[in-house]
C-alpha atoms as a PDB file:
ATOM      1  CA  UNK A   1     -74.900  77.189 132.901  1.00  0.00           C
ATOM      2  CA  UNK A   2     -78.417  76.209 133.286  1.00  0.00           C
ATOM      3  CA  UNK A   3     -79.273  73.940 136.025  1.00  0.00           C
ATOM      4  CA  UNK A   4     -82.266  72.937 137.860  1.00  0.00           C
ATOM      5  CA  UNK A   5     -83.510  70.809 141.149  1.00  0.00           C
ATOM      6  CA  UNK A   6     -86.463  70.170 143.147  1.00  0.00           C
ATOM      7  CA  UNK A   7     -87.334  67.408 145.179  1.00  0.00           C
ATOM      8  CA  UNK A   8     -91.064  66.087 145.800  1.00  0.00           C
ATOM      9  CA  UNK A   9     -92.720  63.715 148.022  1.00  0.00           C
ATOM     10  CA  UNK A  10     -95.187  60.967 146.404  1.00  0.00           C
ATOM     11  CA  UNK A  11     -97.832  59.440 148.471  1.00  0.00           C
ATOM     12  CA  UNK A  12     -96.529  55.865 147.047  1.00  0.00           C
ATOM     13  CA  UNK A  13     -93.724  53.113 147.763  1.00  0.00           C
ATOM     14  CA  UNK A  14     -90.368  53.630 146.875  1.00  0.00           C
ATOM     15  CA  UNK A  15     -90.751  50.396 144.494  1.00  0.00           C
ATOM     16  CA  UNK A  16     -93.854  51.798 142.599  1.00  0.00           C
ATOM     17  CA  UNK A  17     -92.149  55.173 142.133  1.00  0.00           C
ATOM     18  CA  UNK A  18     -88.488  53.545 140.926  1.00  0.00           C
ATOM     19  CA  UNK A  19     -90.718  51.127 138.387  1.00  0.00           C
ATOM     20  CA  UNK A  20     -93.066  54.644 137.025  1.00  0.00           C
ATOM     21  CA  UNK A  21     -90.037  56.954 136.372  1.00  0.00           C
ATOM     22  CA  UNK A  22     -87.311  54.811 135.606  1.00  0.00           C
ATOM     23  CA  UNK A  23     -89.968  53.064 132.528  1.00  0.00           C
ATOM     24  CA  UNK A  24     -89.424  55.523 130.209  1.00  0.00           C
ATOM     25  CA  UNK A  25     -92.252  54.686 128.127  1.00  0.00           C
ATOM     26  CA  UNK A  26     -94.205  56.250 130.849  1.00  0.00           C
ATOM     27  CA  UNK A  27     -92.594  59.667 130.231  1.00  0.00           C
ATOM     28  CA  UNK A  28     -95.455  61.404 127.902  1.00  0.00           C
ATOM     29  CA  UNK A  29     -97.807  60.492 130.897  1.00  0.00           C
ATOM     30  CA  UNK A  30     -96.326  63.200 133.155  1.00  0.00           C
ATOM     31  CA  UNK A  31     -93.621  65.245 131.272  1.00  0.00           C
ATOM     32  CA  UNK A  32     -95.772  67.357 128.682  1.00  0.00           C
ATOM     33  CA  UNK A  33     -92.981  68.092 126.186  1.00  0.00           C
ATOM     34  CA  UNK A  34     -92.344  64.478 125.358  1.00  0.00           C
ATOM     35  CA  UNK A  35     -93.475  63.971 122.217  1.00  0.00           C
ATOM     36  CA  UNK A  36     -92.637  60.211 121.486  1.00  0.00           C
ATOM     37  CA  UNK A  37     -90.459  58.078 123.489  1.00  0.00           C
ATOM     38  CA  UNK A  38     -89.319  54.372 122.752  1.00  0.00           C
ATOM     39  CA  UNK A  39     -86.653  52.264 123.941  1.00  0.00           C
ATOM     40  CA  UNK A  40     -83.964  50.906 121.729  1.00  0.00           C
ATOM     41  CA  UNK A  41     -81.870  48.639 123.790  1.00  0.00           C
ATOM     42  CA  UNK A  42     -80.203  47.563 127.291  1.00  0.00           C
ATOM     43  CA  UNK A  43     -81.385  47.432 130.141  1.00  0.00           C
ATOM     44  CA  UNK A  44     -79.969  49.453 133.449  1.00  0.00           C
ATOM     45  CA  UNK A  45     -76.709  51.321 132.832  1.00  0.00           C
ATOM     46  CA  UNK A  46     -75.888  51.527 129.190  1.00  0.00           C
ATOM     47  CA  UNK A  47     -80.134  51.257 128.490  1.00  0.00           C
ATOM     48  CA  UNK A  48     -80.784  53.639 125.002  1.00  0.00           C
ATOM     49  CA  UNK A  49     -84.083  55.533 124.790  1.00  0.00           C
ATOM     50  CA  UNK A  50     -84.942  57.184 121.833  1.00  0.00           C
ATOM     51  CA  UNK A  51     -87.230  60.511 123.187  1.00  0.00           C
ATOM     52  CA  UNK A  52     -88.959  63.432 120.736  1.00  0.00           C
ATOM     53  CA  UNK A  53     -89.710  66.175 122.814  1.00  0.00           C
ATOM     54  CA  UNK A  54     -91.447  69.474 121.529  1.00  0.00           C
ATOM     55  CA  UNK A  55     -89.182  72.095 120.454  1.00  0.00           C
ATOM     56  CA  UNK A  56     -89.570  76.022 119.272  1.00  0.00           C
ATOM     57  CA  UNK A  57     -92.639  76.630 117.465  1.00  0.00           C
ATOM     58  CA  UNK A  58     -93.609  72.693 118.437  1.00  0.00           C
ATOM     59  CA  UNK A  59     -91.720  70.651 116.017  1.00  0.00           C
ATOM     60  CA  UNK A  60     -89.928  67.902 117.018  1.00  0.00           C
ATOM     61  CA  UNK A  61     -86.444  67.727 118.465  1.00  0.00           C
ATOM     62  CA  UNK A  62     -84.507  64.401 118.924  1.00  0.00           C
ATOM     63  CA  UNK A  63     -83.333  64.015 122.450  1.00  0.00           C
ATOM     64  CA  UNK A  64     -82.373  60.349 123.036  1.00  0.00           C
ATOM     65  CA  UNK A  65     -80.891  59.737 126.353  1.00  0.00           C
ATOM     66  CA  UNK A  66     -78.605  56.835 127.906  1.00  0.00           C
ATOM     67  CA  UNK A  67     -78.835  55.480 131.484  1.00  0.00           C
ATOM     68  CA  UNK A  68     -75.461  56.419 133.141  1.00  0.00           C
ATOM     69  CA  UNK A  69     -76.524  54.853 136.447  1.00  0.00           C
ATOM     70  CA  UNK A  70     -78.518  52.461 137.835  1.00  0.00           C
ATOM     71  CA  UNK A  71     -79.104  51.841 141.484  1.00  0.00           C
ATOM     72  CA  UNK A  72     -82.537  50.224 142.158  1.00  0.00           C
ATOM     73  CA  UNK A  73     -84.595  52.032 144.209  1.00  0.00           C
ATOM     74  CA  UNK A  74     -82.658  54.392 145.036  1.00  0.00           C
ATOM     75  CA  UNK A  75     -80.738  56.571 142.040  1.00  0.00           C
ATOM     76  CA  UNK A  76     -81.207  56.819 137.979  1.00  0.00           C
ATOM     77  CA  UNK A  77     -79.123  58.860 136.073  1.00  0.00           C
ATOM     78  CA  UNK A  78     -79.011  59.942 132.294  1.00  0.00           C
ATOM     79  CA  UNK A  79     -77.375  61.815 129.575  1.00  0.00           C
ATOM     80  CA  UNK A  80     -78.872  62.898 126.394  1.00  0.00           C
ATOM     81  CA  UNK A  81     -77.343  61.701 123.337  1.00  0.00           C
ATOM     82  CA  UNK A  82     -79.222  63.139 120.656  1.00  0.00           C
ATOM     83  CA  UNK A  83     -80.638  66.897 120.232  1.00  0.00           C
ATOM     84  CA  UNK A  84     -79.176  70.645 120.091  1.00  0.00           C
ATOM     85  CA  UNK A  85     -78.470  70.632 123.810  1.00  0.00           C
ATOM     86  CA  UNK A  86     -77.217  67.526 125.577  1.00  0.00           C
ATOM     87  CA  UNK A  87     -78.053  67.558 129.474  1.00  0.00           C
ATOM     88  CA  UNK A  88     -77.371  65.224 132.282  1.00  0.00           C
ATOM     89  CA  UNK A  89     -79.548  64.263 135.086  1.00  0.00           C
ATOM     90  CA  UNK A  90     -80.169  62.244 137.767  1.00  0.00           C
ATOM     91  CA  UNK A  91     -83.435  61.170 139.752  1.00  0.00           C
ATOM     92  CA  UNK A  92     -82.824  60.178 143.438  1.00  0.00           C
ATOM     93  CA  UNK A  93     -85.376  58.355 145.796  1.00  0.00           C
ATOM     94  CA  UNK A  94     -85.869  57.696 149.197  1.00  0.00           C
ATOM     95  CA  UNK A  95     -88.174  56.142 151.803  1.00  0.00           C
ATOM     96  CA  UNK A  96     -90.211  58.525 153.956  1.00  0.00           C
ATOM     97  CA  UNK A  97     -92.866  57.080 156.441  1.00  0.00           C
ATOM     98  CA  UNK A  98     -94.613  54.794 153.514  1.00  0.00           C
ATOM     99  CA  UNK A  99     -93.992  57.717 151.158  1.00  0.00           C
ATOM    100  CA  UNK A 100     -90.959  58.793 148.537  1.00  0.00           C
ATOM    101  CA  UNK A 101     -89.258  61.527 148.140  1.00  0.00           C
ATOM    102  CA  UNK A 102     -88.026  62.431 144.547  1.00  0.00           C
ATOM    103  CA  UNK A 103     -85.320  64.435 143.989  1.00  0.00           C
ATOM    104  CA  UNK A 104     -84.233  65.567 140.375  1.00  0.00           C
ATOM    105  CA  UNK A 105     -81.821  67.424 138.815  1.00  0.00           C
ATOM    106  CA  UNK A 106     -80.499  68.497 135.453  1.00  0.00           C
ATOM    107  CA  UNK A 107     -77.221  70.632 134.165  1.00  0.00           C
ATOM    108  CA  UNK A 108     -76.761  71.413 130.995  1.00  0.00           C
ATOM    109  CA  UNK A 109     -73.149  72.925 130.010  1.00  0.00           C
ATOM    110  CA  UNK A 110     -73.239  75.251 127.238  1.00  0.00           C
ATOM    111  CA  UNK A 111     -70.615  77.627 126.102  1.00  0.00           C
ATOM    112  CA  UNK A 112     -69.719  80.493 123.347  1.00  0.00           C
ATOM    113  CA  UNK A 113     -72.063  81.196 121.258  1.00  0.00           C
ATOM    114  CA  UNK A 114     -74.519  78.607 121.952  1.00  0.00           C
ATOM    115  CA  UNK A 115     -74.728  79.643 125.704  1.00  0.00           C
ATOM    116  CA  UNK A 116     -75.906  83.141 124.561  1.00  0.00           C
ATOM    117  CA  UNK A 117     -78.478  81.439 122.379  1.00  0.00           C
ATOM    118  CA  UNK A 118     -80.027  78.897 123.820  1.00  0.00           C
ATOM    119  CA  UNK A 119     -79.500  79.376 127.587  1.00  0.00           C
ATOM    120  CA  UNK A 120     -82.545  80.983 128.209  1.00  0.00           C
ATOM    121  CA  UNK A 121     -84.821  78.480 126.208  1.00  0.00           C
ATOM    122  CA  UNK A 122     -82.836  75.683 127.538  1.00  0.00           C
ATOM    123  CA  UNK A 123     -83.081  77.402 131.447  1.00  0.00           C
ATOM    124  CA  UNK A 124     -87.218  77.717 130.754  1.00  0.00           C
ATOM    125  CA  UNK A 125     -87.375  73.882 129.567  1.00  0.00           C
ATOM    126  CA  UNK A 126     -86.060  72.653 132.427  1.00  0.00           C
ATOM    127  CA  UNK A 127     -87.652  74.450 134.801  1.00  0.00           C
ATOM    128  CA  UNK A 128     -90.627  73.037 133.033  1.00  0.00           C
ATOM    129  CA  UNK A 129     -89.079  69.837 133.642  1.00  0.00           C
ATOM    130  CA  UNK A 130     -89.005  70.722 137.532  1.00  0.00           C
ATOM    131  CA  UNK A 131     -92.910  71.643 137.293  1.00  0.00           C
ATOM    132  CA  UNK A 132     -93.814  68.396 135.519  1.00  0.00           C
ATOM    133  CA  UNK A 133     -92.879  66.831 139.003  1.00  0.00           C
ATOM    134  CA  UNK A 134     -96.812  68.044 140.030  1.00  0.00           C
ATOM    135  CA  UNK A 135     -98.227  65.990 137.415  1.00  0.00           C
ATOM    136  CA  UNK A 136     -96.179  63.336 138.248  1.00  0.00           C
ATOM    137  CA  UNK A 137     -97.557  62.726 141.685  1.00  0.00           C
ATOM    138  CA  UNK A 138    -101.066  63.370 140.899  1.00  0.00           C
ATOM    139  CA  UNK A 139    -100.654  60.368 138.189  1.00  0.00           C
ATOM    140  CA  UNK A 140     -98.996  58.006 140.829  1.00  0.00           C
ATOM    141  CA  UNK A 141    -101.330  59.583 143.596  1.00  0.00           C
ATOM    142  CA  UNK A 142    -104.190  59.691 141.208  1.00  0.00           C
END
């Protein structure tokens, strides 16, 4: 199943990193796939984004996600509600002598057919989802 985790540590407070990542209108600042992003309603667990991200040969690929936890400052997690593939994930901070330390991770659990597919394109996207972490801290460092 493809998976993917990497942790990071951000020259900022914990506060200013929760209030970046956790905005998801903020997402096509950092995460270079995102094509579009909105959000539709809630707030916390339950909150509805609606996300384009770029897909093969660029075009657009719904994949809306929902806020499945909420902890602030410390955890977000989210599954995707829309799109081909539908992944959870979860972004974990913590304090570190003034700075944070952002951990993320994503599964995706895909079987038959689709597994043979897609599991390599879906494997590659979120390890590009892992890299985007770098541009992430040099906008908050930045």
């Amino acid at each position: 199943m493809p998976a993917a985790q990497r942790s990071i540590v951000i020259s900022r407070a914990v506060d200013d990193v929760w209030a970046f990542v956790t905005d998801g209108s903020n997402a096509a600042k950092w995460r270079s796939g995102v094509l579009d992003v909105s959000k539709v309603s809630g707030s916390g667990v339950g909150e509805i984004w609606k996300q384009g991200v770029k897909g093969p040969g660029g075009r657009r690929i719904d994949a809306d996600y929902e806020v499945t936890a909420w902890e602030p400052g410390r955890r977000m997690a989210f599954r995707a509600i829309a799109g081909p593939v539908r992944p959870t994930g979860e972004y974990k901070f913590a304090q570190e002598d003034g700075e944070t330390r952002l951990s993320f991770s994503l599964d995706a659990q895909l079987s038959g057919l689709k597994r043979l597919l897609m599991g390599g394109a879906v494997q590659s996207t979120m390890n590009g989802e892992m890299a985007a972490l770098d541009r992430l801290k040099a906008v908050l460092e930045g």
